[in-house]
Protein backbone atom coordinates (compact mmCIF):
# COMPACT_ATOMS: atom_id res chain seq x y z
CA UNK A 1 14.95 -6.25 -14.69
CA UNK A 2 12.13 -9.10 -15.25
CA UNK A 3 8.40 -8.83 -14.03
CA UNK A 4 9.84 -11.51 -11.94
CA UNK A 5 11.61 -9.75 -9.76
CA UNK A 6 10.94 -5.64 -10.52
CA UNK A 7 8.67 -4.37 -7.65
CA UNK A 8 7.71 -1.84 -10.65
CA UNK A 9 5.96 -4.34 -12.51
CA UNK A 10 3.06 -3.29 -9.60
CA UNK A 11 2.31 -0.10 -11.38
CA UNK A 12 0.18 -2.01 -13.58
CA UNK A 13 -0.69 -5.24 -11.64
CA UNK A 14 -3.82 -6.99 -13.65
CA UNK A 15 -1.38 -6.52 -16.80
CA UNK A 16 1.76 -7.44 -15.58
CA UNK A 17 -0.12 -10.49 -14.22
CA UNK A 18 -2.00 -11.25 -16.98
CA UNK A 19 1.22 -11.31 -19.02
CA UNK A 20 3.31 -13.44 -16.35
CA UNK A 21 1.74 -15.88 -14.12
CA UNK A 22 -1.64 -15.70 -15.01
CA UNK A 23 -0.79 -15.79 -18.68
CA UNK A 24 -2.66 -19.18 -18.90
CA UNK A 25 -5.89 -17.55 -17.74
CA UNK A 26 -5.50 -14.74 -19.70
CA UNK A 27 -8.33 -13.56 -23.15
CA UNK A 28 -7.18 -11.40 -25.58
CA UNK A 29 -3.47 -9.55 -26.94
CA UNK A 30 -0.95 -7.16 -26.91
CA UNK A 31 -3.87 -4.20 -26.93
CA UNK A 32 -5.88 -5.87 -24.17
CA UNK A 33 -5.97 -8.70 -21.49
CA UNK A 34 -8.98 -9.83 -19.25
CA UNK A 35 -9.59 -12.72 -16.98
CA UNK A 36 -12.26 -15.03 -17.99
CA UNK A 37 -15.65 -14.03 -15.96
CA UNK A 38 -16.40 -16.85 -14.02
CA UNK A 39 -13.01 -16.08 -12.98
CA UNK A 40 -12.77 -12.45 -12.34
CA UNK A 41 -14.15 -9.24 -13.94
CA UNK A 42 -10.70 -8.00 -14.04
CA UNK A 43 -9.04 -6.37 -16.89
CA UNK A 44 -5.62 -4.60 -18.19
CA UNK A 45 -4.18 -2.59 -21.03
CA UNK A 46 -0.69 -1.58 -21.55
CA UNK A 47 -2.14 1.91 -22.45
CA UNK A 48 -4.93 3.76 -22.87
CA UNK A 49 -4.96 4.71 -26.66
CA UNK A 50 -8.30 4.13 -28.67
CA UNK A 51 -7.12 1.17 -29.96
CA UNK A 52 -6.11 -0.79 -26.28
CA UNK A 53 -9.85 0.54 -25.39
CA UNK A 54 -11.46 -0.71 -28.34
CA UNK A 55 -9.64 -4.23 -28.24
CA UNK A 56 -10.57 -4.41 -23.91
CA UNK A 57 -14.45 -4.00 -25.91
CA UNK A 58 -13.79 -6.85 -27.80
CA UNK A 59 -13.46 -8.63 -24.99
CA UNK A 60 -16.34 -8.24 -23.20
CA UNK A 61 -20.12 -9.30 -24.22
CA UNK A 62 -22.94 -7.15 -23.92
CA UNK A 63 -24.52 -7.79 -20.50
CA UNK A 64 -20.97 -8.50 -19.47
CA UNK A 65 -19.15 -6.64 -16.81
CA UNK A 66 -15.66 -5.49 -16.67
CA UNK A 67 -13.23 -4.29 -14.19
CA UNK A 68 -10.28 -2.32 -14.56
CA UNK A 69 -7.72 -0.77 -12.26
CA UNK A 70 -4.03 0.71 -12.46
CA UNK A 71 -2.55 3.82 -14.59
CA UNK A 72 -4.50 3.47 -17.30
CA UNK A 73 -8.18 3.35 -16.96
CA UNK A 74 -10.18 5.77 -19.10
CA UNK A 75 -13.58 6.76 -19.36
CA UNK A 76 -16.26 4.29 -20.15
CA UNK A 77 -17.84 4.18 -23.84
CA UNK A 78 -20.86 5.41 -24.31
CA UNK A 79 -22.39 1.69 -24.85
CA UNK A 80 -21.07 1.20 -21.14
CA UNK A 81 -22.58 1.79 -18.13
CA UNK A 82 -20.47 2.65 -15.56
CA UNK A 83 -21.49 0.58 -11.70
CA UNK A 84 -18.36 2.19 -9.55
CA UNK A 85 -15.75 4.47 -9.43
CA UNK A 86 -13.17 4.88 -7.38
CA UNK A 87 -9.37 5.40 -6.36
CA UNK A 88 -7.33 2.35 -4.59
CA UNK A 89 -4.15 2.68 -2.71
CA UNK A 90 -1.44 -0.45 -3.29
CA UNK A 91 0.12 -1.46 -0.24
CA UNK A 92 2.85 -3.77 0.37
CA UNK A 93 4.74 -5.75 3.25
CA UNK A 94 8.41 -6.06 2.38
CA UNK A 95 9.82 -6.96 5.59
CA UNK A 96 9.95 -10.70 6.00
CA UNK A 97 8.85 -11.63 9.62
CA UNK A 98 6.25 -13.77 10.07
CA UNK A 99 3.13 -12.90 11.98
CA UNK A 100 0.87 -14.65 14.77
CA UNK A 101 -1.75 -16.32 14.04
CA UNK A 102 -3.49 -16.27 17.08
CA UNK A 103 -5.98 -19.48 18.01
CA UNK A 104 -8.53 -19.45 15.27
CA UNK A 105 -9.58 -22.29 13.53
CA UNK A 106 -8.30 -22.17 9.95
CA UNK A 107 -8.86 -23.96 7.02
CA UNK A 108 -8.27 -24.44 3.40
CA UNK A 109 -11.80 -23.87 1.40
CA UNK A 110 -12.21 -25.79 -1.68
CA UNK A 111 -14.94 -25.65 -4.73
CA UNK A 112 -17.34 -27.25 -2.43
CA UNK A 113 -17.20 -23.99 -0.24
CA UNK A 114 -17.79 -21.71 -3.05
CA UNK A 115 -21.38 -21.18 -2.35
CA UNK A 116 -20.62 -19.69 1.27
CA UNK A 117 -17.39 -17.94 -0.22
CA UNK A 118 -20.42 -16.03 -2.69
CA UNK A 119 -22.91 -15.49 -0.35
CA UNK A 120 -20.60 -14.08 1.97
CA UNK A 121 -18.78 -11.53 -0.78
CA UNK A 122 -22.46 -10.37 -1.20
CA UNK A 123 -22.98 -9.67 2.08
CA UNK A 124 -19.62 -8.00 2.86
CA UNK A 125 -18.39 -6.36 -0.67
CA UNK A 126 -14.81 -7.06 -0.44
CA UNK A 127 -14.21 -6.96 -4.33
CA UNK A 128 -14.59 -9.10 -6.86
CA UNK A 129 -15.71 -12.61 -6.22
CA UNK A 130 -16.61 -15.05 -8.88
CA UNK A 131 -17.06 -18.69 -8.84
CA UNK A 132 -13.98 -19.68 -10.14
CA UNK A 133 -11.62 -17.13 -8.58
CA UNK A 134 -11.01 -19.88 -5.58
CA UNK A 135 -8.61 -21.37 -8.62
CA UNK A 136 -6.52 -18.31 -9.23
CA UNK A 137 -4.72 -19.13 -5.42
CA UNK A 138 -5.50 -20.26 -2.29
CA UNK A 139 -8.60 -19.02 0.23
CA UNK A 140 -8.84 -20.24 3.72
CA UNK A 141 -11.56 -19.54 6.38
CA UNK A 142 -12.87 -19.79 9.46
CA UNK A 143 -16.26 -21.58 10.53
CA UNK A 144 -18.54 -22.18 13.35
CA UNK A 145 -21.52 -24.73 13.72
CA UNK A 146 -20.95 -24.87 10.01
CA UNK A 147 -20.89 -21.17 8.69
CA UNK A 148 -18.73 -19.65 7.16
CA UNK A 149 -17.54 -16.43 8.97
CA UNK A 150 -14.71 -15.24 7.43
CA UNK A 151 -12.22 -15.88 4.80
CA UNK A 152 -9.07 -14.25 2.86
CA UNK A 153 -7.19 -15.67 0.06
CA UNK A 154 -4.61 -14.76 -2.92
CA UNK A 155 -5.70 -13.22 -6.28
CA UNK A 156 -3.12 -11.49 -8.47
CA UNK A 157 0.08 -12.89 -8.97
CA UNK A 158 3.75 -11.05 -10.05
CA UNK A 159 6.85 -12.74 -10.10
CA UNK A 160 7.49 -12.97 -6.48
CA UNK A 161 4.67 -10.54 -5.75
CA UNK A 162 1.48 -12.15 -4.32
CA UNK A 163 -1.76 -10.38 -3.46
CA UNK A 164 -3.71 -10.65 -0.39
CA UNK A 165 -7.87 -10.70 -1.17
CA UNK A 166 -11.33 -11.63 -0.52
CA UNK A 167 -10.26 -11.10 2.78
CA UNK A 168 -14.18 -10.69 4.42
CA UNK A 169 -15.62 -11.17 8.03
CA UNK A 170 -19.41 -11.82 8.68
CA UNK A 171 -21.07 -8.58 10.28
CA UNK A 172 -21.70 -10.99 13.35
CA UNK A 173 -18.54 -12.31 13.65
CA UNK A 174 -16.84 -8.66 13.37
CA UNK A 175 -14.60 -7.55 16.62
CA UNK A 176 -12.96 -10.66 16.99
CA UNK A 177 -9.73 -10.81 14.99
CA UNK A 178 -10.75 -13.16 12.48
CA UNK A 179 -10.04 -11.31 9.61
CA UNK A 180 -6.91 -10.36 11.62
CA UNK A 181 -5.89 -13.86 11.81
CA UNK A 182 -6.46 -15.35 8.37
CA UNK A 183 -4.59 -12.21 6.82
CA UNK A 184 -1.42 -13.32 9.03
CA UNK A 185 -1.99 -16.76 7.88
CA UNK A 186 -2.01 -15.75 4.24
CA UNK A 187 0.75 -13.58 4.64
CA UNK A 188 3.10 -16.34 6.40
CA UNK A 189 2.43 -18.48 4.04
CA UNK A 190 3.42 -15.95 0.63
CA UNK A 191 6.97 -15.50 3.24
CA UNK A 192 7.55 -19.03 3.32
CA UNK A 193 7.19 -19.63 -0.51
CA UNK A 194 9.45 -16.82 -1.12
CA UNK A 195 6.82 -13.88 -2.18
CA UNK A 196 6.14 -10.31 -1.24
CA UNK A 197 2.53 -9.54 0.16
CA UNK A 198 0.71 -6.70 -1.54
CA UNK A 199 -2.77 -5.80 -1.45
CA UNK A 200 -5.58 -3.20 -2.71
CA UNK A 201 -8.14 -1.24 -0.31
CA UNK A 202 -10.15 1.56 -1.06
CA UNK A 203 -7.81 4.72 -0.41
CA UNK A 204 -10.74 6.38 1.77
CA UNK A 205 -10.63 3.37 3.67
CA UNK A 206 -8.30 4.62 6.72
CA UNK A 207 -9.76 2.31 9.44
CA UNK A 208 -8.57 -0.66 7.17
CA UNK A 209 -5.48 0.87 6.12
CA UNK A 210 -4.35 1.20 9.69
CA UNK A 211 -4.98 -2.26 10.36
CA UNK A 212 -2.73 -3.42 7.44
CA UNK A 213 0.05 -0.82 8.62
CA UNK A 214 -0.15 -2.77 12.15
CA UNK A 215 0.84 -6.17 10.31
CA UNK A 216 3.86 -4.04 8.24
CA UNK A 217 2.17 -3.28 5.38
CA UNK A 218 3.15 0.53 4.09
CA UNK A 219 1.65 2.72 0.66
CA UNK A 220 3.22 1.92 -2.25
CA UNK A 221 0.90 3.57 -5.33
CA UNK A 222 -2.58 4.60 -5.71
CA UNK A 223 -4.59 4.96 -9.14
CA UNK A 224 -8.20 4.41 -10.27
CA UNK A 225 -10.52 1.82 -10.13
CA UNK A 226 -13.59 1.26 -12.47
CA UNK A 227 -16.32 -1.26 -12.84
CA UNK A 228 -18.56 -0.80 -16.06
CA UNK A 229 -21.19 -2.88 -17.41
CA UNK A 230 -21.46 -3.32 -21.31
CA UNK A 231 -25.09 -2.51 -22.43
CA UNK A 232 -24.99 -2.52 -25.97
């Protein structure tokens, strides 16, 4: 079977979408893929033999940062500096109801909310956020008297798998349902296009895994997760 349709092509999501959908966005070759920055730190390798390591170096500057995560993510160089470790647990929804969206004002956020979509991220940490990633899918949000309080959005992208992120809620806004909300907004709109809603969470993260098993997500995979920082 294609990426386009083999729910396996997940074991290595950044590469299978680097190699698919996002092959338009992608830097580098056969050895070694990587998102433009301004896009995403986020990187993939078919394997993890010197030579796919040494060609992912190649593709990264010094003072540059790089993120990697899936099967094959091995140690950092020593002219890298490693920021964050981890292990992340892929989840998926494959049943195909749609959920409720409850009363909250959504709406579709656009380059000119980028600046609130970043200062958010930093005060939140939901991944990844640069100031171009709003192109790689849609992000919606919710706002009062102006501020931004919450948003979620798509990321990764293979065949008809679609991944749920940035999904963030202001510390004053938490206990409402926002984040909630916007998730079953992005999800019922991946079911009506045709796509399968996955998503990555830290795998110690059990209070927001049992919020995503509430809307019908379930575990698919797990692997590692590093962020390293070139130095030299």
């Amino acid at each position: 079977m294609s990426a386009f349709t083999d729910e396996n092509a997940l074991d290595n999501p950044v590469w299978s979408c680097l190699t698919t959908r996002h092959a338009h966005f992608a830097k580098g070759g056969r050895l070694a893929l990587r998102y433009p920055p301004e896009f995403s730190p986020l990187g993939g390798i078919p394997a993890a033999a010197v030579e796919n390591v040494e060609a992912l170096r190649d593709l990264v500057g010094i003072g540059e940062d790089l993120s990697l995560a899936g099967p094959h993510v091995p140690e950092a160089p020593a002219n890298w500096e490693t920021q964050h470790r981890m292990r992340i647990a892929q989840i998926i929804r494959r049943e195909s109801a749609p959920l409720p969206e409850g009363s909250a004002q959504i709406s579709v956020l656009s380059a000119s909310d980028v600046g609130d979509m970043l200062a958010l991220v930093d005060l939140t940490h939901p991944g990844p956020f640069r100031v171009r990633t709003i192109e790689l899918g849609t992000f919606v949000g919710v706002r009062q008297h102006g501020q931004l309080l919450a948003m979620a959005g798509e990321r990764l992208w293979v065949g008809n798998y679609r991944e749920a992120s940035g999904i963030c809620t202001h510390p004053d806004a938490q206990g409402r349902g926002l984040a909630r909300a916007l998730l079953a907004h992005v999800i019922n709109r991946m079911l009506s296009a045709g796509q399968i809603p996955f998503l990555h969470v830290d795998s110690t993260n059990e209070r927001a895994i049992a919020l995503y098993e509430t809307l019908g997500f379930v575990r698919r995979a797990a692997f590692p997760f590093v962020h390293a920082k070139r130095i030299r």
